[in-house]
C-alpha atoms as a PDB file:
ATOM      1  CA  UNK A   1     -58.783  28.747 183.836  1.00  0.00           C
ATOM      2  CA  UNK A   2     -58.248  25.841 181.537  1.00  0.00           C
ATOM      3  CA  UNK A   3     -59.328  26.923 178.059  1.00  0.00           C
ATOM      4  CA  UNK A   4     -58.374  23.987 175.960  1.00  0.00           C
ATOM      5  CA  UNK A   5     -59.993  21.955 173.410  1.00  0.00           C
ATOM      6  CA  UNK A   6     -59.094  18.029 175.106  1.00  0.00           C
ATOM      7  CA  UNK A   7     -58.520  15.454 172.315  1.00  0.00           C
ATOM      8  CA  UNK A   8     -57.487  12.846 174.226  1.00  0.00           C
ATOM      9  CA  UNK A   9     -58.210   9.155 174.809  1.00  0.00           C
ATOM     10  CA  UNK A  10     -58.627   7.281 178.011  1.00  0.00           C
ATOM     11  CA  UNK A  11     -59.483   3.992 177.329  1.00  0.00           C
ATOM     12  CA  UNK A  12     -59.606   0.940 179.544  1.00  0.00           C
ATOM     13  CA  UNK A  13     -57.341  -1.888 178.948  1.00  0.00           C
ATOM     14  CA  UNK A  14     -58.922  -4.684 180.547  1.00  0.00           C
ATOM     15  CA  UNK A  15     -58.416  -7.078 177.691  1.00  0.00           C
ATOM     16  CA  UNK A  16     -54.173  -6.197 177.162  1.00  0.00           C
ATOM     17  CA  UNK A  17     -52.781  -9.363 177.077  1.00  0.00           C
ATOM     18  CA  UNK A  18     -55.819 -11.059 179.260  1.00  0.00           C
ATOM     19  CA  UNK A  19     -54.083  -9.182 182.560  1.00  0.00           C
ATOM     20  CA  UNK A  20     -53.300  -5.768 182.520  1.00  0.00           C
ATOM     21  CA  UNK A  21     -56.036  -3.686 183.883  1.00  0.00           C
ATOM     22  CA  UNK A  22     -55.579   0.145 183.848  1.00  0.00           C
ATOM     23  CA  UNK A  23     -55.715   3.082 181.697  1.00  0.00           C
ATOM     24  CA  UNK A  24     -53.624   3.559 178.311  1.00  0.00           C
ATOM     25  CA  UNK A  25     -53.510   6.658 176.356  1.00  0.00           C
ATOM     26  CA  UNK A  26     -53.737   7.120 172.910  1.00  0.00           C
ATOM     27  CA  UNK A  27     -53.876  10.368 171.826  1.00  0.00           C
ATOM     28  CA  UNK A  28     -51.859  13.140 173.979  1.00  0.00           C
ATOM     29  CA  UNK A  29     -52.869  16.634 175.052  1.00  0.00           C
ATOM     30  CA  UNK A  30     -49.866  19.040 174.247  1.00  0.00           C
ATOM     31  CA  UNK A  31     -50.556  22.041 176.035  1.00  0.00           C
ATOM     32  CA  UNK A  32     -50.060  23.056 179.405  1.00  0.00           C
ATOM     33  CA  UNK A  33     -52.679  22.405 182.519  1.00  0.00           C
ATOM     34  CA  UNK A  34     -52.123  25.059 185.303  1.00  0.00           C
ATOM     35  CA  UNK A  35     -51.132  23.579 188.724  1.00  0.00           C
ATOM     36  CA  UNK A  36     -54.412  24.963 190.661  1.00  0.00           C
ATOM     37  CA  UNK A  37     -56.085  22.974 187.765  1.00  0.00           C
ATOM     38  CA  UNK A  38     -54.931  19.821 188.872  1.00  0.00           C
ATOM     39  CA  UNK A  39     -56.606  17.849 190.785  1.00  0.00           C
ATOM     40  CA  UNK A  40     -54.814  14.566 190.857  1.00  0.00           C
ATOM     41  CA  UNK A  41     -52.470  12.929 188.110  1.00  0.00           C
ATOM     42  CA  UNK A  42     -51.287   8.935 187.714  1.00  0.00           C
ATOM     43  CA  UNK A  43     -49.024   7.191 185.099  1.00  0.00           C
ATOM     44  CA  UNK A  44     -50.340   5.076 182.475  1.00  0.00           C
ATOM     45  CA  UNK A  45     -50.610   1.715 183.165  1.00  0.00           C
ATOM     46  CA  UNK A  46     -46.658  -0.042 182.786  1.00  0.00           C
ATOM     47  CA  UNK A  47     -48.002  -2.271 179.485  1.00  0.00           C
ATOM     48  CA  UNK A  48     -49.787   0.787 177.659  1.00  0.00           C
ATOM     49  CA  UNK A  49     -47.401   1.154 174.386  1.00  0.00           C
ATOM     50  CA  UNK A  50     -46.469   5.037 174.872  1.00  0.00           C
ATOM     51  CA  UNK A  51     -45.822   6.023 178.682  1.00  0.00           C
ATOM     52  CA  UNK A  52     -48.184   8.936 179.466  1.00  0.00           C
ATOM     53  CA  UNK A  53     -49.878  10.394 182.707  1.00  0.00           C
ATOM     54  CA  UNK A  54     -53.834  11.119 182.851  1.00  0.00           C
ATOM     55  CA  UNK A  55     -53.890  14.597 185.022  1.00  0.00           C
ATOM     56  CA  UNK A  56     -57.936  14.860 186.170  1.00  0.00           C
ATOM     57  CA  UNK A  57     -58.460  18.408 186.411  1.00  0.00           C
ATOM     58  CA  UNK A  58     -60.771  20.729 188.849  1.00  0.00           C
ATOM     59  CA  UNK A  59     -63.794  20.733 185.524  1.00  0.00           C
ATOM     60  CA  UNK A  60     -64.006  16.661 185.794  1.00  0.00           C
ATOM     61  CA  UNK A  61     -61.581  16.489 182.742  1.00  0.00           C
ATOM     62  CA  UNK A  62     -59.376  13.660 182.419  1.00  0.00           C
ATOM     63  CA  UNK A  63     -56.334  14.900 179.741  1.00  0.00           C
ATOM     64  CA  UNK A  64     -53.528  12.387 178.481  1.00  0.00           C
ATOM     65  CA  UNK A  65     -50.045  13.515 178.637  1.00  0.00           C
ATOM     66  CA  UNK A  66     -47.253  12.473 177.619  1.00  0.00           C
ATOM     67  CA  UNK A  67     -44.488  11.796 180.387  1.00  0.00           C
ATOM     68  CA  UNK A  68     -41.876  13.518 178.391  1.00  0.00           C
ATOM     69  CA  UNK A  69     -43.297  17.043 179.396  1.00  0.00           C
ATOM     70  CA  UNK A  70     -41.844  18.348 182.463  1.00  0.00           C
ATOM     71  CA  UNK A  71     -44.550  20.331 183.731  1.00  0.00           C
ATOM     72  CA  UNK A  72     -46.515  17.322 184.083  1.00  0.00           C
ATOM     73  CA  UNK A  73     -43.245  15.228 185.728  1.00  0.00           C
ATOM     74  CA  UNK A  74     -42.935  18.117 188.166  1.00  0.00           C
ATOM     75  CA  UNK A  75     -46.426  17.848 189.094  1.00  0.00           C
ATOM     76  CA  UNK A  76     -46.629  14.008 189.457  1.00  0.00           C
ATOM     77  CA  UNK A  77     -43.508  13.753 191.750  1.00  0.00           C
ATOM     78  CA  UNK A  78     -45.249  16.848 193.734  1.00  0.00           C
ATOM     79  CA  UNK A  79     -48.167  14.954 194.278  1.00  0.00           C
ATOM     80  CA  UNK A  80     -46.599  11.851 195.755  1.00  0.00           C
ATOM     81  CA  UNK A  81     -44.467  14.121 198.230  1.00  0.00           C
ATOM     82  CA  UNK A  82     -47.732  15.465 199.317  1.00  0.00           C
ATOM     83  CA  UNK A  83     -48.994  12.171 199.913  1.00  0.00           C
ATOM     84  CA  UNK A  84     -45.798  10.493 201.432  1.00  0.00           C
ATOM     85  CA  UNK A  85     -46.291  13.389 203.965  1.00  0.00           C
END
């Protein structure tokens, strides 16, 4: 069960630099989401100024992390071996 308080920003970044559609976050979630709770997780677009992933989670939650935590590395390279499959 995900009990957290999410004070995070997804905001879309149609207008960086005229080209660079995607999502950038600016504000990161520090805590820890549970694996079940995950239901998909992508990087932040390659322009966005601090790298981050935005893990959606099984409540309809989107949550910005930073790609520094390695909980949320693990689970981002597990979900592309489960699609490469």
């Amino acid at each position: 069960m995900l009990t957290c308080c999410v004070l995070s920003s997804v905001n879309d970044t149609h207008a960086l630099n005229g080209i660079a559609p995607g999502s950038c976050c600016f504000q990161f979630f520090t805590g820890r989401v549970p694996q079940p709770q995950i239901t998909s997780i992508i990087k932040t677009h390659s322009r966005c100024h601090e790298k981050g992933f935005v893990v959606s989670t099984a409540i309809g939650k989107d949550i910005c992390v930073s790609q520094n935590l390695g909980w949320a590395q693990r689970a981002f390279e597990q979900q592309q071996v489960i699609k490469d499959k």
